[in-house]
N, C-alpha and C. Protein backbone atom coordinates (compact mmCIF):
# COMPACT_ATOMS: atom_id res chain seq x y z
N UNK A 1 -20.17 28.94 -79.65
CA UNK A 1 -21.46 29.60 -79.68
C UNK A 1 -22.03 29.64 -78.26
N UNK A 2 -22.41 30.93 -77.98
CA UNK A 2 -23.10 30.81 -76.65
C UNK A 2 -24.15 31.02 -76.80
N UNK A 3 -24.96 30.04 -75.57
CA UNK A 3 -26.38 29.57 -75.23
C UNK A 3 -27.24 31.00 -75.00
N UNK A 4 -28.66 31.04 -74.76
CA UNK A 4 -29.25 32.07 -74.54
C UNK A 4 -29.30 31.95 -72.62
N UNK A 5 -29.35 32.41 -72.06
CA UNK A 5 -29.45 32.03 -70.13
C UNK A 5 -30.71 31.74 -70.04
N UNK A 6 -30.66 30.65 -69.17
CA UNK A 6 -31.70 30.18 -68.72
C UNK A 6 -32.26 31.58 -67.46
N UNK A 7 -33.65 31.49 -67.25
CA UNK A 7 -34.47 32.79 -66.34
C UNK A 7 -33.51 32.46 -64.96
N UNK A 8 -33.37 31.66 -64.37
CA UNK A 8 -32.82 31.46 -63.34
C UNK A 8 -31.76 32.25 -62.96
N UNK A 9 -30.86 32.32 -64.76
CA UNK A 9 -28.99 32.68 -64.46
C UNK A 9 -29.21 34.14 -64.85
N UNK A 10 -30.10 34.61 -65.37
CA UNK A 10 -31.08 35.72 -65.88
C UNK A 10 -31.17 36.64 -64.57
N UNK A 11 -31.83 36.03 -63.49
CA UNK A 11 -32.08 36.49 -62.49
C UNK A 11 -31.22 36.36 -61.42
N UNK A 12 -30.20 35.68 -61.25
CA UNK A 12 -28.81 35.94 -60.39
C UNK A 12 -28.12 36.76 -61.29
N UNK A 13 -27.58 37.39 -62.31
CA UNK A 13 -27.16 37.75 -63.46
C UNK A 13 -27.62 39.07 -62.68
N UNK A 14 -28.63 39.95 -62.63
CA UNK A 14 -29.34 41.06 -62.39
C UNK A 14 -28.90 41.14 -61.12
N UNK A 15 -29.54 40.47 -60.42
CA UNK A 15 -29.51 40.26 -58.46
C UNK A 15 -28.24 40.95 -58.69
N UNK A 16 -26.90 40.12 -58.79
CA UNK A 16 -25.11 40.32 -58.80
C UNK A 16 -25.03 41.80 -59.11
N UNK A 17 -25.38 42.18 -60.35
CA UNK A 17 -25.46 43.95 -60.88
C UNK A 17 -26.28 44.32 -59.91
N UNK A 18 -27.00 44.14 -59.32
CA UNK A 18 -27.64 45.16 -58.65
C UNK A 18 -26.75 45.01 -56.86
N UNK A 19 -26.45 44.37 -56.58
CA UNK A 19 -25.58 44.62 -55.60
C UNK A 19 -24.39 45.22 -55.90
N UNK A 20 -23.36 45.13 -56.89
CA UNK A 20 -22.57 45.58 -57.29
C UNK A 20 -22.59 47.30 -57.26
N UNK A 21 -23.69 47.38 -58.12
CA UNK A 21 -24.23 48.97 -58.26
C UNK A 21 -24.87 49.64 -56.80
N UNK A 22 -24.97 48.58 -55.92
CA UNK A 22 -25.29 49.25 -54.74
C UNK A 22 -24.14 49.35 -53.85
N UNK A 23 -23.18 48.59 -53.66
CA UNK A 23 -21.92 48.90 -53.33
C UNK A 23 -21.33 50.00 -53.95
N UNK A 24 -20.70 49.97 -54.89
CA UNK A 24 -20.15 51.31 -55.40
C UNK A 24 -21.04 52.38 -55.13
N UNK A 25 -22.50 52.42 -55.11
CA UNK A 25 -22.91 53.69 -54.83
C UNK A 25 -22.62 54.05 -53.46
N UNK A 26 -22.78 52.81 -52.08
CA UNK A 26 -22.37 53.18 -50.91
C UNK A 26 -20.86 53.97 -50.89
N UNK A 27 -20.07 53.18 -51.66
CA UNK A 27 -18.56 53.86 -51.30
C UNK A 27 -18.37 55.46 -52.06
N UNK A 28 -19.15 55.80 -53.26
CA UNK A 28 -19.16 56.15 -53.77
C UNK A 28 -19.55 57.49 -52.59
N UNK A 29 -20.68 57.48 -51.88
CA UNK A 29 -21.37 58.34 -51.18
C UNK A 29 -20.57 58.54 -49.66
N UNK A 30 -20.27 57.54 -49.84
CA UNK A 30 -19.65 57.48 -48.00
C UNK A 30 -18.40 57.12 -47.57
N UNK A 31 -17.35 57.12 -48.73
CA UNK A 31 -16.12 56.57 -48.81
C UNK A 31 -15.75 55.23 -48.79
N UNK A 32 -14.45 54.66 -48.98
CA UNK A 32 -14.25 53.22 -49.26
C UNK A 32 -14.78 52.60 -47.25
N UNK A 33 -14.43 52.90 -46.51
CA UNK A 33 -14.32 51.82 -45.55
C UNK A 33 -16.17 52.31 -44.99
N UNK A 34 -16.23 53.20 -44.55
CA UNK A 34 -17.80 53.40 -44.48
C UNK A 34 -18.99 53.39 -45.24
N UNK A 35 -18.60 52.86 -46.40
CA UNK A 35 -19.45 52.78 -47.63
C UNK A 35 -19.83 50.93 -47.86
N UNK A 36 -18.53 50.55 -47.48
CA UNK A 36 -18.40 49.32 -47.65
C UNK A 36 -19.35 48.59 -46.26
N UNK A 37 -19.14 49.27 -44.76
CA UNK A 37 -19.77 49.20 -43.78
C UNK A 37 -21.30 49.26 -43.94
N UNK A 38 -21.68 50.16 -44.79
CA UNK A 38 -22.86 50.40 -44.85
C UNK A 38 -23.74 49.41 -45.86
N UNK A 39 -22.85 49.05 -46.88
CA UNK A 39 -23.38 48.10 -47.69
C UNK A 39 -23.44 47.12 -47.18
N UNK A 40 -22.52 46.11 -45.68
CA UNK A 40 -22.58 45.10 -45.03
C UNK A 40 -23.72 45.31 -44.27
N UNK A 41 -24.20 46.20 -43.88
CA UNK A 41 -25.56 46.27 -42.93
C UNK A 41 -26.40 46.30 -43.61
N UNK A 42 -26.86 46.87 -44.53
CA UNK A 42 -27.50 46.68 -46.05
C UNK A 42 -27.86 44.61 -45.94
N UNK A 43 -27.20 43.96 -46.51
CA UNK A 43 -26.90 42.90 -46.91
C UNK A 43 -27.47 42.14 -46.04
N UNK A 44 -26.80 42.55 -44.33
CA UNK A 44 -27.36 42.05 -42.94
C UNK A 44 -28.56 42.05 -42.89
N UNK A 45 -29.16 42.91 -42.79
CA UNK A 45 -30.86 43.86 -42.67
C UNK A 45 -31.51 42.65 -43.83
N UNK A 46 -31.12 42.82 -45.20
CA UNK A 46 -31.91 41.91 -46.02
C UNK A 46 -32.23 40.23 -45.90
N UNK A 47 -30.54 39.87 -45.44
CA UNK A 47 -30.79 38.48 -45.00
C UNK A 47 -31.22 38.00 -43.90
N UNK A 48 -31.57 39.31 -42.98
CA UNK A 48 -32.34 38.59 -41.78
C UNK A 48 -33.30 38.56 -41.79
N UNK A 49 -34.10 39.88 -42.63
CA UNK A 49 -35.27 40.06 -43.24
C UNK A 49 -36.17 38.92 -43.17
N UNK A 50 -35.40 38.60 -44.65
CA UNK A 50 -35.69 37.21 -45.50
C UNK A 50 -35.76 35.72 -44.73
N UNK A 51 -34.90 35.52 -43.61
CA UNK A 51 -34.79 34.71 -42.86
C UNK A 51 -36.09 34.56 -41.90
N UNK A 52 -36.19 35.59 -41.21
CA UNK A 52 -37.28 36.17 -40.55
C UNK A 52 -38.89 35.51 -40.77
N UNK A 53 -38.77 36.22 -42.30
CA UNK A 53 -40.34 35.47 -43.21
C UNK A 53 -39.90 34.35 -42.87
N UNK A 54 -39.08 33.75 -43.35
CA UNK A 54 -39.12 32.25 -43.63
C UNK A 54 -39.47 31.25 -42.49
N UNK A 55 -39.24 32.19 -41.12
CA UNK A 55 -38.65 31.67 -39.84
C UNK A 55 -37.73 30.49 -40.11
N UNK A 56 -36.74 31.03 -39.99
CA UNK A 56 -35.19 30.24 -40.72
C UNK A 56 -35.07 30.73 -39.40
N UNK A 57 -34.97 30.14 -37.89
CA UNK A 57 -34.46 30.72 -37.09
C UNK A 57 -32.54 29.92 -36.45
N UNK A 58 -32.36 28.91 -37.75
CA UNK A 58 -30.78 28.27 -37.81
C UNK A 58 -30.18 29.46 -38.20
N UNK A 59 -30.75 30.04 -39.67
CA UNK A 59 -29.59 31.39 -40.37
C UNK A 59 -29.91 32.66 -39.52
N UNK A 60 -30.80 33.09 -38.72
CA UNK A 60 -30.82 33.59 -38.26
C UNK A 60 -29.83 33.52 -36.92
N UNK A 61 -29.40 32.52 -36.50
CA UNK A 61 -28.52 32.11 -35.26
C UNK A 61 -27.37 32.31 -35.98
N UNK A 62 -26.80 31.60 -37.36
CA UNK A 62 -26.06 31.75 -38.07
C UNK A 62 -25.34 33.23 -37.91
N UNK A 63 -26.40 34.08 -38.27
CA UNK A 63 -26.02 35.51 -39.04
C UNK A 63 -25.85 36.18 -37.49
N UNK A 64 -26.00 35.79 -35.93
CA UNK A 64 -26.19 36.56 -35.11
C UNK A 64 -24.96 35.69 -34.90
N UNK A 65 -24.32 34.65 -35.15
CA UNK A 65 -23.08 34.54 -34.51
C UNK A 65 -21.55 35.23 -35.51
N UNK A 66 -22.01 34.95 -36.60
CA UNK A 66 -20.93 35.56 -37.69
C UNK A 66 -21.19 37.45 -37.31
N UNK A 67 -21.51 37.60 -37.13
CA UNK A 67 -21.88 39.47 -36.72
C UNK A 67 -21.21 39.26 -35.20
N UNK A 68 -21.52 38.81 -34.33
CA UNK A 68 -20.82 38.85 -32.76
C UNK A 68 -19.15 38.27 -33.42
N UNK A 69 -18.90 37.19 -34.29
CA UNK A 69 -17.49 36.77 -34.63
C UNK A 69 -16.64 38.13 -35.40
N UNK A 70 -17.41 38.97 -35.94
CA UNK A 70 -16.91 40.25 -36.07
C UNK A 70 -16.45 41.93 -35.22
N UNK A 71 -17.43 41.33 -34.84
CA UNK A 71 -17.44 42.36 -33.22
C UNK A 71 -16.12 42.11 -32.87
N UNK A 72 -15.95 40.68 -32.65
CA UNK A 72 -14.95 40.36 -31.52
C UNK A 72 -13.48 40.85 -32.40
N UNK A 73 -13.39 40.10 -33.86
CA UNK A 73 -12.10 40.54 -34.13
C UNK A 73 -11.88 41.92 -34.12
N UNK A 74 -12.93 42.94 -34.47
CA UNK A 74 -12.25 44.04 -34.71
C UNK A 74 -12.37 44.91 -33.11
N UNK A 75 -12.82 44.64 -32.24
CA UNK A 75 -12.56 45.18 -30.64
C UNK A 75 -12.10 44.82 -30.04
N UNK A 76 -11.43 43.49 -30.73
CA UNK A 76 -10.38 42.94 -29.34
C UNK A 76 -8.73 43.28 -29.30
């Protein structure tokens, strides 16, 4: 028998579909590799956002070194 979800798993549950549905719509609109690009800047933009308010300025260092660690693999 399964449980009813607690609001919490309710609301990651949604969050997950709604990224999902925003990915496929990027690729959907802009093809697989530029769609997918666009949904990573998407994602970027929100979590720095969010970081930003918070002044989280660790994930913010975080997210500016994992973005330069990408740079590098794909231009070098």
């Amino acid at each position: 028998m399964n449980r009813p979800l607690l609001k919490s798993e309710l609301k990651a549950q949604r969050s997950r579909d709604y990224l999902i549905a925003q990915r496929t719509a990027f690729i959907e609109k802009h093809g697989e590799d530029l769609g997918a690009f666009y949904f990573l800047v998407m994602l970027v933009q929100t979590h720095g956002r969010k970081a930003l308010k918070r002044g989280d300025t660790a994930a913010l260092r975080s997210l500016a070194h994992d973005l330069h660690a990408l740079y590098l693999k794909h231009t070098a």
